[in-house]
PDB file of N, CA and C in Angstrom:
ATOM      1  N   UNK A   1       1.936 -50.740   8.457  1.00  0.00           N
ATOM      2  CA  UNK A   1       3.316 -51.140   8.642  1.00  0.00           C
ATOM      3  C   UNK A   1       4.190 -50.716   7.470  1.00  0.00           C
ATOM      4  N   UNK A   2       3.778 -49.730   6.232  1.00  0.00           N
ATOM      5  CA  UNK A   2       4.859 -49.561   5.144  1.00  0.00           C
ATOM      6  C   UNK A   2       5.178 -48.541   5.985  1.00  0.00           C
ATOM      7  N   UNK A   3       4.912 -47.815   6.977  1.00  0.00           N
ATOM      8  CA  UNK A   3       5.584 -46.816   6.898  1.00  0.00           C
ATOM      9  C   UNK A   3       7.002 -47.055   7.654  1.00  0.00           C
ATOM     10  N   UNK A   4       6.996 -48.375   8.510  1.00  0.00           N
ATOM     11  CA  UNK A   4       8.062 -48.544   9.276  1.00  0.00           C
ATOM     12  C   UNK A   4       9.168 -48.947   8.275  1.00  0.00           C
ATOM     13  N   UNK A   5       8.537 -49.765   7.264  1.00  0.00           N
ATOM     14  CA  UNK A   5       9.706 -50.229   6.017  1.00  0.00           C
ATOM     15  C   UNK A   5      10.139 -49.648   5.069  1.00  0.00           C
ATOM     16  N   UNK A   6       9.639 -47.937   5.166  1.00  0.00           N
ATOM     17  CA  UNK A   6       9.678 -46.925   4.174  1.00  0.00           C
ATOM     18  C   UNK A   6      11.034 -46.112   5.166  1.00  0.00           C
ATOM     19  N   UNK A   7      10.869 -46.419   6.584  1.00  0.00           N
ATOM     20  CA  UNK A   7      11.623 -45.408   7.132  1.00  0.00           C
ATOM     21  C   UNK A   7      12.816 -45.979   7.788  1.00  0.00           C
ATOM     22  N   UNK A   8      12.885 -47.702   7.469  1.00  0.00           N
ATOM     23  CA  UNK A   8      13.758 -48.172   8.040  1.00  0.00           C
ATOM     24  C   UNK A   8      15.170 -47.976   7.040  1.00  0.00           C
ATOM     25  N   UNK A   9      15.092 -47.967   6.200  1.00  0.00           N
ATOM     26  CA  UNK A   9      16.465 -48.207   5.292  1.00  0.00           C
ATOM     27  C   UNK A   9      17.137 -46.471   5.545  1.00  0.00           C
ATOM     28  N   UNK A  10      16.291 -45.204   5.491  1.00  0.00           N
ATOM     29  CA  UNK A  10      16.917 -44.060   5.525  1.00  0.00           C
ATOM     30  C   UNK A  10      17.344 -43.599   7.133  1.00  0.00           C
ATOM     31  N   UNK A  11      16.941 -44.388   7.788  1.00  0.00           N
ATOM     32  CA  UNK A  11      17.413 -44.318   9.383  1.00  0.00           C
ATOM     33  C   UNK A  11      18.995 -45.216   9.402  1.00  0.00           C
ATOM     34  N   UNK A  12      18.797 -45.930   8.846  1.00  0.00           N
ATOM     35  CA  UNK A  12      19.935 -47.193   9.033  1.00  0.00           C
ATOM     36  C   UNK A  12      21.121 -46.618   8.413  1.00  0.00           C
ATOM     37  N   UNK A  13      20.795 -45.548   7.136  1.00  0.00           N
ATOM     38  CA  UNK A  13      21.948 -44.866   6.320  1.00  0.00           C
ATOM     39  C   UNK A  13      22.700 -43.671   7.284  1.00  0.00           C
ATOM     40  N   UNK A  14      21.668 -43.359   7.901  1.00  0.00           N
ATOM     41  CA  UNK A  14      21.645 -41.658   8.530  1.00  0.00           C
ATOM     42  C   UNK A  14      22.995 -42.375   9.871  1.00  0.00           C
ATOM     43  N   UNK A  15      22.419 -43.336  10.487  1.00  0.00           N
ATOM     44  CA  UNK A  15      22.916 -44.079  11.288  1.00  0.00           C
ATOM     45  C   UNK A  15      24.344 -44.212  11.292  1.00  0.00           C
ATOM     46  N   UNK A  16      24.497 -44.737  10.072  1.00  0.00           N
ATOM     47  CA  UNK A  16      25.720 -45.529   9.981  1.00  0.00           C
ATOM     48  C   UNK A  16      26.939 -44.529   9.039  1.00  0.00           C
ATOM     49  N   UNK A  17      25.756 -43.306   8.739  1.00  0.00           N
ATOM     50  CA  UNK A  17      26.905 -41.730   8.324  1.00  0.00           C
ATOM     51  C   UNK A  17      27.503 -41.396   9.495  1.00  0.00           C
ATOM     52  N   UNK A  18      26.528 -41.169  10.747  1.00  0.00           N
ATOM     53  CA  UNK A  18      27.111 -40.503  11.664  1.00  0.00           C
ATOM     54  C   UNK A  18      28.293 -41.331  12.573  1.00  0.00           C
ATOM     55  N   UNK A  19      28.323 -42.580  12.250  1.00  0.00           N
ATOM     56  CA  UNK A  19      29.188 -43.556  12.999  1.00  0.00           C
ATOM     57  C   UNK A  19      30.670 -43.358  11.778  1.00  0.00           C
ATOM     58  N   UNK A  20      30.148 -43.039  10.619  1.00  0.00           N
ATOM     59  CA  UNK A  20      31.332 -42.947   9.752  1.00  0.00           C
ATOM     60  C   UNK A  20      32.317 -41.446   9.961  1.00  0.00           C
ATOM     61  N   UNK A  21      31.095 -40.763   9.892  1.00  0.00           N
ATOM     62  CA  UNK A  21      31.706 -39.439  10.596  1.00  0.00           C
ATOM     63  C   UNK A  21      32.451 -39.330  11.949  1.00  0.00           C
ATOM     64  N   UNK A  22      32.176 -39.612  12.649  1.00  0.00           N
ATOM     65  CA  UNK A  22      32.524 -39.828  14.390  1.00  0.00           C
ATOM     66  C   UNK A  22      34.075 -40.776  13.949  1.00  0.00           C
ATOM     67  N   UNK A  23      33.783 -42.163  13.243  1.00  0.00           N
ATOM     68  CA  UNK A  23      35.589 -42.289  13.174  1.00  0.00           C
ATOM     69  C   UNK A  23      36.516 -41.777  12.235  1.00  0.00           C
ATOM     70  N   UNK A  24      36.118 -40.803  11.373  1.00  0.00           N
ATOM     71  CA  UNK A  24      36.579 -40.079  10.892  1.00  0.00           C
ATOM     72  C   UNK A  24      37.406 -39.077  11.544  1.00  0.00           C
ATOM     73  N   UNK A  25      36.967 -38.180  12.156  1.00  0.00           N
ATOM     74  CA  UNK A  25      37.008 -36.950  13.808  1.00  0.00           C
ATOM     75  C   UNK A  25      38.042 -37.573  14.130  1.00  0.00           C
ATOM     76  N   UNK A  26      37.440 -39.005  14.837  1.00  0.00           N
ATOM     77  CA  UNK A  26      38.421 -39.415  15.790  1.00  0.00           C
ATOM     78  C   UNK A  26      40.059 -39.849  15.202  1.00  0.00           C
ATOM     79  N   UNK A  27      39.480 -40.354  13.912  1.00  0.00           N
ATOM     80  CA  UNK A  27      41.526 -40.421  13.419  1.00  0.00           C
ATOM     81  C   UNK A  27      41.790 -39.442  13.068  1.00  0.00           C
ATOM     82  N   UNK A  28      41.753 -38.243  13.413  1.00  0.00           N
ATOM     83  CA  UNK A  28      41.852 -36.986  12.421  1.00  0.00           C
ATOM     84  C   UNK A  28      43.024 -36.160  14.252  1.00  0.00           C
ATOM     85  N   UNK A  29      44.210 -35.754  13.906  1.00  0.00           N
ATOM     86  CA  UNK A  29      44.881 -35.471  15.284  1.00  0.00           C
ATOM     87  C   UNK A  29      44.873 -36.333  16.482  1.00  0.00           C
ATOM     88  N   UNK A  30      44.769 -35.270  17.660  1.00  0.00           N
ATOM     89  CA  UNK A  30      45.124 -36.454  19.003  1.00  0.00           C
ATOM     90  C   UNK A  30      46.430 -36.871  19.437  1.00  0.00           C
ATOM     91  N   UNK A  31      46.362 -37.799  20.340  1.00  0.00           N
ATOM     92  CA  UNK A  31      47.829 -38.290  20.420  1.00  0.00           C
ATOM     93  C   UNK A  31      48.473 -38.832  19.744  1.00  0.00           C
ATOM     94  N   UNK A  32      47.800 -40.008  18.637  1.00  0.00           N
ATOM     95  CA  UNK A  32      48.024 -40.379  17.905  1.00  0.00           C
ATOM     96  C   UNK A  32      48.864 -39.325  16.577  1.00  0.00           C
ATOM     97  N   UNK A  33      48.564 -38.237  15.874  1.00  0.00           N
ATOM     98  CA  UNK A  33      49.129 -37.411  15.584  1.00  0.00           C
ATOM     99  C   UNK A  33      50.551 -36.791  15.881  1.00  0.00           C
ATOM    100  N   UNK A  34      50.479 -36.919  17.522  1.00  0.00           N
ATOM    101  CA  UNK A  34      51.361 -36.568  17.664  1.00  0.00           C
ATOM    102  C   UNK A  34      52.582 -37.426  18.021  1.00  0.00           C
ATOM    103  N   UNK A  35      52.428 -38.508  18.460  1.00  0.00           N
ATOM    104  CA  UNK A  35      53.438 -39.713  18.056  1.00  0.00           C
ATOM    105  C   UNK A  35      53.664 -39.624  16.456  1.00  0.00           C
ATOM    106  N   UNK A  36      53.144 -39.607  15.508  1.00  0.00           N
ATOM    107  CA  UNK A  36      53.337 -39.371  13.951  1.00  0.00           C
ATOM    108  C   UNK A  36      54.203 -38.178  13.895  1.00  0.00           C
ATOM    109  N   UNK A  37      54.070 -37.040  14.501  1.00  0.00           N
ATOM    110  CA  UNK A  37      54.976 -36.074  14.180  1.00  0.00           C
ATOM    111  C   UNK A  37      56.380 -36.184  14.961  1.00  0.00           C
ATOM    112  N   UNK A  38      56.255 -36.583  16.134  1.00  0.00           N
ATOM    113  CA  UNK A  38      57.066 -36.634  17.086  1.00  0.00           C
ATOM    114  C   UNK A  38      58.195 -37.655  16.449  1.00  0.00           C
ATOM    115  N   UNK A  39      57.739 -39.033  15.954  1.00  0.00           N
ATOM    116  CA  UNK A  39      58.535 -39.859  14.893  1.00  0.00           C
ATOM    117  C   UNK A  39      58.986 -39.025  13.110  1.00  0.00           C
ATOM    118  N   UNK A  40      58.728 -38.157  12.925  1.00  0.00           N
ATOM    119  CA  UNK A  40      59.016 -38.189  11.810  1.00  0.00           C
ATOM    120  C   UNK A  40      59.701 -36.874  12.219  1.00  0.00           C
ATOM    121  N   UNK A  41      59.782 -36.222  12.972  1.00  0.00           N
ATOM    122  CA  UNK A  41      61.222 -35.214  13.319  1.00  0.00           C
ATOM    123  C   UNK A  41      62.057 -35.950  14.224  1.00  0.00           C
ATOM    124  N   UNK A  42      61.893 -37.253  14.535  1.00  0.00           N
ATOM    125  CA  UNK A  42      62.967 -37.693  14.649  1.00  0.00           C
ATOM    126  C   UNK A  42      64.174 -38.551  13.517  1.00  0.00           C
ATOM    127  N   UNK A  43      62.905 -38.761  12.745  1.00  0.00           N
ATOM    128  CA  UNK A  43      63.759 -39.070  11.412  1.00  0.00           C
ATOM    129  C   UNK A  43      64.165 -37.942  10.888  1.00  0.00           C
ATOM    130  N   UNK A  44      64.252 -36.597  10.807  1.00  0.00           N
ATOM    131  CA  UNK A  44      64.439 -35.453  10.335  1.00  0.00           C
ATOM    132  C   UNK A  44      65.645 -35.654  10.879  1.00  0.00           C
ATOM    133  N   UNK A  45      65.750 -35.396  12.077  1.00  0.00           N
ATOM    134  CA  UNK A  45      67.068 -34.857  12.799  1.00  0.00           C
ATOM    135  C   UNK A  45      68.018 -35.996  12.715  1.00  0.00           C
ATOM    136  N   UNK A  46      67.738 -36.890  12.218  1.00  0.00           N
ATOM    137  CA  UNK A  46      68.717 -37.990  12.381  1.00  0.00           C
ATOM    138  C   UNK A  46      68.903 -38.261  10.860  1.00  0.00           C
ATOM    139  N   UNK A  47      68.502 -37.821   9.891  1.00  0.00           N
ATOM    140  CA  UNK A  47      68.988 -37.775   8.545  1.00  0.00           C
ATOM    141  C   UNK A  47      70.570 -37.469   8.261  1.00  0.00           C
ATOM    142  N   UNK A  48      70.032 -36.124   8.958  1.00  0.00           N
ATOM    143  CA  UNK A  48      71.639 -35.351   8.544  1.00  0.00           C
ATOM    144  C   UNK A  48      73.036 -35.846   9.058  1.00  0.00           C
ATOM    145  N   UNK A  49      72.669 -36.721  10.187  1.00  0.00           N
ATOM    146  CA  UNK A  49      73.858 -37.635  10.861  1.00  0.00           C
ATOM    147  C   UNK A  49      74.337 -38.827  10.388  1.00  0.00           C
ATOM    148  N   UNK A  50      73.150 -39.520   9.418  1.00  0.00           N
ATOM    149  CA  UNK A  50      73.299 -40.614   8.906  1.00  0.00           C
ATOM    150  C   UNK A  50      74.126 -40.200   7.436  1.00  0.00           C
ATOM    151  N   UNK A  51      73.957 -39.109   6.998  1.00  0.00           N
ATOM    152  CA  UNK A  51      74.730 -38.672   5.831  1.00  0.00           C
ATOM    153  C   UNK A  51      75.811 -38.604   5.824  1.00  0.00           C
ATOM    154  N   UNK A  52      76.505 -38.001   6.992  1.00  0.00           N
ATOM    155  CA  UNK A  52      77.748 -37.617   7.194  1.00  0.00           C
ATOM    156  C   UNK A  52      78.659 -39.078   7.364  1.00  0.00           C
TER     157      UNK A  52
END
């Protein structure tokens, strides 16, 4: 049985990289992105009106 307790902690790391990775990806673009851009050229274009 050491070998299950030798191999449990580097499975559990490997594990919980690839779950870190995966929500990483996932906030990375998307729609989400593009609501972010879509809002911040609307603050663009509405700068120059608020100046005047």
């Amino acid at each position: 049985m050491d070998y299950v307790s030798a191999i449990v902690p580097p499975l559990v790391m490997a594990i919980g990289f690839g779950f870190l990775v995966r929500a990483i990806i996932r906030s990375q673009g998307g729609a989400q992105k593009a609501k972010e851009d879509a809002a911040a050229d609307a603050m663009a274009a509405a700068a120059p009106r608020a100046a005047e």
